[in-house]
Protein backbone atom coordinates (compact mmCIF):
# COMPACT_ATOMS: atom_id res chain seq x y z
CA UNK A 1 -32.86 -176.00 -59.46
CA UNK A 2 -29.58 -176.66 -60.05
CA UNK A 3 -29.27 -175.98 -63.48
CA UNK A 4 -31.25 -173.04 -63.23
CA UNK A 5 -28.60 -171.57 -60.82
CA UNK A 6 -25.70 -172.52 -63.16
CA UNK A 7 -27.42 -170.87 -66.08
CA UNK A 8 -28.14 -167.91 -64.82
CA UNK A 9 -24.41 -167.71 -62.95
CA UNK A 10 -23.26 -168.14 -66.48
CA UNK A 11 -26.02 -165.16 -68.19
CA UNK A 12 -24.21 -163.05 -65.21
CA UNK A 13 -20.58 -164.22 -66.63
CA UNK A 14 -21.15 -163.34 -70.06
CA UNK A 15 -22.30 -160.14 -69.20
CA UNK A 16 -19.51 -159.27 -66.87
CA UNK A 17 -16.93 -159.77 -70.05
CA UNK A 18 -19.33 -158.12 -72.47
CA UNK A 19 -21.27 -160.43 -74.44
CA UNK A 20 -24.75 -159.98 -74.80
CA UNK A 21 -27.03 -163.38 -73.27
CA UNK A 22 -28.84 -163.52 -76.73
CA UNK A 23 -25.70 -163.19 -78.82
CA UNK A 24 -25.30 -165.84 -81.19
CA UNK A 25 -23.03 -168.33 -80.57
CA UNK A 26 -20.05 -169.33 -82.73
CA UNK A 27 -20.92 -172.40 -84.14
CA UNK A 28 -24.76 -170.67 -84.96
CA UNK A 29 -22.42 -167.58 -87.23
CA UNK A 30 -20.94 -170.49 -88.53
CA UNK A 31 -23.87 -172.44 -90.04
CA UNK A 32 -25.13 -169.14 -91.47
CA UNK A 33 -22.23 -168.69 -92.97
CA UNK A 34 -22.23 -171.70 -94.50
CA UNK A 35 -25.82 -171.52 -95.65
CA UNK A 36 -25.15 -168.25 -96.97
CA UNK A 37 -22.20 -169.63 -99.26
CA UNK A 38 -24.50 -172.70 -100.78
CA UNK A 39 -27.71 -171.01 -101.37
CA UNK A 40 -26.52 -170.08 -104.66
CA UNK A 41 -25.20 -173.78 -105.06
CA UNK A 42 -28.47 -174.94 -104.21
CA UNK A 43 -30.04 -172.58 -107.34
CA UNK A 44 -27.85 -173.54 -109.62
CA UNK A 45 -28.53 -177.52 -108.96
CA UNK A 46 -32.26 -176.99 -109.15
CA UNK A 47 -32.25 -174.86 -112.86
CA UNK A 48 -30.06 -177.78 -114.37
CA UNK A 49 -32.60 -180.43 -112.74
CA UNK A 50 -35.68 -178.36 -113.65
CA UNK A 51 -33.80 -177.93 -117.38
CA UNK A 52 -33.38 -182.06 -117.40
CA UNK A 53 -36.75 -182.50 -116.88
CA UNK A 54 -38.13 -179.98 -119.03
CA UNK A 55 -36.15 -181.52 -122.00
CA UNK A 56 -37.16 -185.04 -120.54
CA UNK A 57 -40.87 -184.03 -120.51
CA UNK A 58 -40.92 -182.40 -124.17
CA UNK A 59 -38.62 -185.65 -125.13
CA UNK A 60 -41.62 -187.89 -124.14
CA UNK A 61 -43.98 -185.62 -125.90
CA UNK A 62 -42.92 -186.28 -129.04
CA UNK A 63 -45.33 -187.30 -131.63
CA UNK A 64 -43.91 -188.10 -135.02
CA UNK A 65 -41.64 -190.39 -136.16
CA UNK A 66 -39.40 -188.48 -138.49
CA UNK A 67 -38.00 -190.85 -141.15
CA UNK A 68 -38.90 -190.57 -145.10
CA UNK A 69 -41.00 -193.14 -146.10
CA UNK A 70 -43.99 -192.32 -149.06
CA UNK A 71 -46.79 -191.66 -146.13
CA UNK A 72 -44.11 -189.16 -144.33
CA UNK A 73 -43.31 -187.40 -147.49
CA UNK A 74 -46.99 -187.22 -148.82
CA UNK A 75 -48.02 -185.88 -144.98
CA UNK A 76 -45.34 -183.23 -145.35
CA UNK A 77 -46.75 -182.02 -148.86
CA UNK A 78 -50.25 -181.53 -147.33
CA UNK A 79 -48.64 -179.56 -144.67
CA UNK A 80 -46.33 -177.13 -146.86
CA UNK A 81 -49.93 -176.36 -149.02
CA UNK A 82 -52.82 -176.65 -146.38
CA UNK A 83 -50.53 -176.86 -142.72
CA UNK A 84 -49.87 -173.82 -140.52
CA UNK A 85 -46.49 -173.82 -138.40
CA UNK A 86 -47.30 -171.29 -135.10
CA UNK A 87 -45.06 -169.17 -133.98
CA UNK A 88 -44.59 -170.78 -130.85
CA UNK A 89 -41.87 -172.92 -132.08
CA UNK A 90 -43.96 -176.17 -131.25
CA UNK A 91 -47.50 -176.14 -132.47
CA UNK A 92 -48.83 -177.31 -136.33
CA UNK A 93 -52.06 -177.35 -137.39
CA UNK A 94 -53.60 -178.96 -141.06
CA UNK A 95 -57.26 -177.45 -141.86
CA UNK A 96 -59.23 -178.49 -145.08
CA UNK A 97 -62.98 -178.92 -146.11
CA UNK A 98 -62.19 -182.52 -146.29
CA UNK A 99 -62.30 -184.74 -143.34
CA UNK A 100 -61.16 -187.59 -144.77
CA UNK A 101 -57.91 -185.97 -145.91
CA UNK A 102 -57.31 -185.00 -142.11
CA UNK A 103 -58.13 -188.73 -141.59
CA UNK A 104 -55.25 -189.36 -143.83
CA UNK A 105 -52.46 -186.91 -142.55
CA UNK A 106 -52.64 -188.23 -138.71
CA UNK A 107 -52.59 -191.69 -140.46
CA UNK A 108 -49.60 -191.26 -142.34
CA UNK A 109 -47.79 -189.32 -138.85
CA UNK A 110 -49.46 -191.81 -136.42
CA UNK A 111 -51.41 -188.91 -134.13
CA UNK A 112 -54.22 -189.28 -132.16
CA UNK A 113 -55.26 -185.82 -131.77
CA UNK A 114 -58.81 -185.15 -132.12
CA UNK A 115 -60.41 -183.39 -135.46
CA UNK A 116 -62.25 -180.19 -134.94
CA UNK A 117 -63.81 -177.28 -136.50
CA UNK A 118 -63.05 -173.68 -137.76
CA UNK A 119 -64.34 -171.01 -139.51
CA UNK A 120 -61.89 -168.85 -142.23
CA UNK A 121 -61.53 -165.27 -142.37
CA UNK A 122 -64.60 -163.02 -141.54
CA UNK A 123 -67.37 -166.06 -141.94
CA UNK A 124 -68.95 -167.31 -138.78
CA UNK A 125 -69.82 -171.08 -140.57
CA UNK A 126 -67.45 -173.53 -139.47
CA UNK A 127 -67.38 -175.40 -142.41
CA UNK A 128 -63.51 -176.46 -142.22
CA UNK A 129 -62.03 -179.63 -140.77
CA UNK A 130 -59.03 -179.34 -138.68
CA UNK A 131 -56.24 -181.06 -136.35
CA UNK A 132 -53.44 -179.16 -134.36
CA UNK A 133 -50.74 -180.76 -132.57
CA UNK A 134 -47.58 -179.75 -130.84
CA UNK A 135 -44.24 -181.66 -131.31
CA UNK A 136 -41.23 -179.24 -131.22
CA UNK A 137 -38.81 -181.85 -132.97
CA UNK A 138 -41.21 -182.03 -135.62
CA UNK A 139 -41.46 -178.42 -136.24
CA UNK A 140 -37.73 -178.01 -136.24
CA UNK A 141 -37.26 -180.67 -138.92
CA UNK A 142 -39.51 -178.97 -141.17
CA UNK A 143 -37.49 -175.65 -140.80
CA UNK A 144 -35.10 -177.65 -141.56
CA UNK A 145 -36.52 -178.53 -145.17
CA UNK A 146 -37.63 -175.07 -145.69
CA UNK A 147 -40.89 -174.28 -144.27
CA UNK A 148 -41.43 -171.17 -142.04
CA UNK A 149 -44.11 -170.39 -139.37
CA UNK A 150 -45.10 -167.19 -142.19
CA UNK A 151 -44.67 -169.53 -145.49
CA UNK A 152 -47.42 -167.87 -147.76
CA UNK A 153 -45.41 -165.50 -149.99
CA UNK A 154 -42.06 -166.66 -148.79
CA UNK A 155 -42.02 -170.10 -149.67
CA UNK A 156 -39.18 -171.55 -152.07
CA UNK A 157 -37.86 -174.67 -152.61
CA UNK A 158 -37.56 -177.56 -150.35
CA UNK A 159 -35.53 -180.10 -149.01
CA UNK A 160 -37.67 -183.00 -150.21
CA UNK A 161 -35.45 -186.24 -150.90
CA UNK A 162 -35.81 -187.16 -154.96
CA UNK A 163 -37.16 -190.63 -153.90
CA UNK A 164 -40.27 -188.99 -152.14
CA UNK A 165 -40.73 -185.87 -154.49
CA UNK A 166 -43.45 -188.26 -155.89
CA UNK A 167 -45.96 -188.19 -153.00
CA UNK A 168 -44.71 -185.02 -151.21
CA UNK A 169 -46.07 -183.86 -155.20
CA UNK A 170 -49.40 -185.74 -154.56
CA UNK A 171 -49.74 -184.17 -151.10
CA UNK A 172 -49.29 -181.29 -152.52
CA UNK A 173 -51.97 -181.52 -155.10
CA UNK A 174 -54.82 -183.00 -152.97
CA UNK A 175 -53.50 -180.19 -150.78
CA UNK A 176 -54.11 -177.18 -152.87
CA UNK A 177 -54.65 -178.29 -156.11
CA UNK A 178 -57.21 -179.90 -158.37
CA UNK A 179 -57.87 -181.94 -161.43
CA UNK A 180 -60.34 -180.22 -163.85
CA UNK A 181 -61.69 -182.30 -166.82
CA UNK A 182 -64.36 -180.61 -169.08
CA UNK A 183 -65.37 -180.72 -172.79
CA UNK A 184 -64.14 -179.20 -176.01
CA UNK A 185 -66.75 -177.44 -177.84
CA UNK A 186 -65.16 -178.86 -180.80
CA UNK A 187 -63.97 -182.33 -179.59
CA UNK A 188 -65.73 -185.28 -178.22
CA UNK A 189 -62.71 -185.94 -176.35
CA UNK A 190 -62.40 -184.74 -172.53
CA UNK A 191 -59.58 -181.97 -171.84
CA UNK A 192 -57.47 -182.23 -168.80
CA UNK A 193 -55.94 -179.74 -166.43
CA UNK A 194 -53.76 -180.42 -163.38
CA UNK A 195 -53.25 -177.30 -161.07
CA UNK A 196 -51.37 -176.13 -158.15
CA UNK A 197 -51.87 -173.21 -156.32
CA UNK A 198 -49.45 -170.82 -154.50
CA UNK A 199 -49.08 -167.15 -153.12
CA UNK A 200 -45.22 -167.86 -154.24
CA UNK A 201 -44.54 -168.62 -157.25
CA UNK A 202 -40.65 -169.24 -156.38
CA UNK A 203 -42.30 -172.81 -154.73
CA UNK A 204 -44.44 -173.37 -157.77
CA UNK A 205 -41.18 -173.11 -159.94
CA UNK A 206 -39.27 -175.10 -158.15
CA UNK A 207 -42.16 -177.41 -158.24
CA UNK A 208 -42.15 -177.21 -162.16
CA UNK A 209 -38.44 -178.04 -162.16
CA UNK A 210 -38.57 -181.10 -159.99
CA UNK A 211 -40.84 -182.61 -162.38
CA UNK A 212 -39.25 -181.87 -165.15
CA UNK A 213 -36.35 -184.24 -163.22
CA UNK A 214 -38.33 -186.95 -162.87
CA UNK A 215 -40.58 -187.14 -165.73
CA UNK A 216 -40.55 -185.70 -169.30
CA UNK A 217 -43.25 -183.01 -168.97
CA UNK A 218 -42.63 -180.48 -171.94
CA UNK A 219 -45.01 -177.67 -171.01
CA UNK A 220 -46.47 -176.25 -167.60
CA UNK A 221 -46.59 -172.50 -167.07
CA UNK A 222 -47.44 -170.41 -163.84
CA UNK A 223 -49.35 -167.46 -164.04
CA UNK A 224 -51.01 -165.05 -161.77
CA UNK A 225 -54.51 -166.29 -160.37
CA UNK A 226 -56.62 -163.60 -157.97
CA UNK A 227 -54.47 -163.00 -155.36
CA UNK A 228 -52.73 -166.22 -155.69
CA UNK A 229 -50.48 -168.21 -158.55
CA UNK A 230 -51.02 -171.42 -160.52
CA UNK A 231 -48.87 -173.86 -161.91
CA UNK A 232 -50.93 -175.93 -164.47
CA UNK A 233 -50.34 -178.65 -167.29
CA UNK A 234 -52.11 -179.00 -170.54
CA UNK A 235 -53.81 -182.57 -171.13
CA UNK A 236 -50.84 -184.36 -172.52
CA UNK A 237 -48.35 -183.36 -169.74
CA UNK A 238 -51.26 -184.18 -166.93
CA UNK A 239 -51.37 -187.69 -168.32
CA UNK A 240 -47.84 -187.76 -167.62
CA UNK A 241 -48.26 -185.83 -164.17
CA UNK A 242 -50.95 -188.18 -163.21
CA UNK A 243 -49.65 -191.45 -163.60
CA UNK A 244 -46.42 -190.28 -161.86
CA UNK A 245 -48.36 -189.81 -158.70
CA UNK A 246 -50.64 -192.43 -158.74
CA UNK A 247 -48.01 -195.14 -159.35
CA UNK A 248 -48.92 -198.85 -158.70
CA UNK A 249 -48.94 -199.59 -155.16
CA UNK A 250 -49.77 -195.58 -153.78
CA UNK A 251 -51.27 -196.05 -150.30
CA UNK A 252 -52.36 -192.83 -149.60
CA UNK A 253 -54.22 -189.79 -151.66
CA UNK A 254 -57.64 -188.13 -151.61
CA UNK A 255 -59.73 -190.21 -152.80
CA UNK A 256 -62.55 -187.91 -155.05
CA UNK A 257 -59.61 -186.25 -157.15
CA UNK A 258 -58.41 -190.31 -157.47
CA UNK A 259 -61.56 -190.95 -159.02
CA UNK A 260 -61.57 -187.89 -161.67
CA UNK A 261 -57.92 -189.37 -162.58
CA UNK A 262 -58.24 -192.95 -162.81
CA UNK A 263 -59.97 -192.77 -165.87
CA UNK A 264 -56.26 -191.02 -167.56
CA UNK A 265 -54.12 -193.90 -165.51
CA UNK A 266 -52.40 -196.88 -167.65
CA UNK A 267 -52.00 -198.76 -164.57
């Protein structure tokens, strides 16, 4: 009862000088005040944590190993002639009729992601094999050699190291290219074509002029093909071209256009 008395004595007190009973009192301004002041402290703390764990989290997710070696090289070739970059900055995907070359590529960059299927332009038959990852430091090193999320018609030459050109060559090939061998209507011998298609015939060029680096091809010409361009090689220069790319030792390739070549292979 006490207490009671002395509070309300000092309600009475506070009112006789003019200060409200529910008026705040100093030390409550105070910590507003102060909370008030930090709150934008506070905001700016959280964005760099949330920033440090965003970079930590897409860190972790990281999928390829980027260093050259002849299965990282031969990967990237399938990619620059079969592989799509999104435009999401982060996302690739490789889609072919052949599952055992989509076998191959996650071999050669050590994914796990799971093979599915797709259907191309207006048909409903999903008859194409395909795999689709995302690793953004993956897909910034390959802008970095040259390839762009719209490649098609823009493509030109690449960054490849000269020790790899080999099997980035032979991805390229088993990519989007083939090995024709048919008969002469006036020889018993069989004739030989290796081919490369492109929509940009700047890449196929500089294709052309890499080889003719690294091995003593005298011919090759590029011409238009449908929509699209070729790069091919008459039989003596596909000898050449052949057993270039499927040197003693090659690990990786598809294995029914290795069977049309072995019978043109020294080795």
């Amino acid at each position: 009862m006490l207490y009671t008395r002395d509070l309300k004595s000092l309600e009475r007190e506070l009112m006789r000088v003019g200060v409200p009973p529910s008026a705040p009192s100093p030390s409550t301004e105070v910590y507003h005040f102060v909370f008030l002041i930090f709150i934008p402290v506070y905001f700016i703390i959280f964005c760099i944590l949330l920033y440090h764990l965003d970079f930590y989290i897409m860190k972790r997710q990281n999928k390829v190993k980027i260093q050259w070696s002849s299965n990282f090289a031969y990967a990237i070739g399938l990619l620059t002639t079969d592989g799509n970059l999104s435009k999401d900055g982060r996302h690739l995907n490789l889609t072919s009729k052949d599952k055992d070359l989509i076998n191959i590529f996650k071999g050669c960059l050590g994914i796990k992601n799971k093979i599915g299927r797709k259907a191309r332009e207006r048909s409903k038959t999903k008859k194409y094999f395909q795999v689709q990852f995302g690793d953004k430091n993956f897909y910034e090193f390959l802008l970095s050699l040259g390839l762009k999320p719209t490649k098609s018609k823009t493509l030109k030459s690449l960054n490849i190291l000269d020790d790899y050109f080999v099997d980035f060559l032979r991805g390229c090939i088993d990519g989007d290219g083939n090995i024709k061998v048919s008969e002469h209507p006036q020889s018993q011998y069989p004739q030989l074509q290796v081919r490369l298609f492109s929509a940009s015939p700047l890449f196929l060029n500089w294709l052309k002029d890499g080889l003719s680096k690294q091995i003593k091809v005298q011919g090759g010409w590029i011409e238009k093909y449908n929509t699209n361009y070729v790069l091919a090689y008459g039989k003596s220069d596909s000898i050449k071209l052949l057993n270039f790319i499927y040197y003693k030792g090659v690990n990786n390739y598809l294995d029914r256009k290795y069977k049309i070549a072995k019978q043109f292979l020294r080795t």
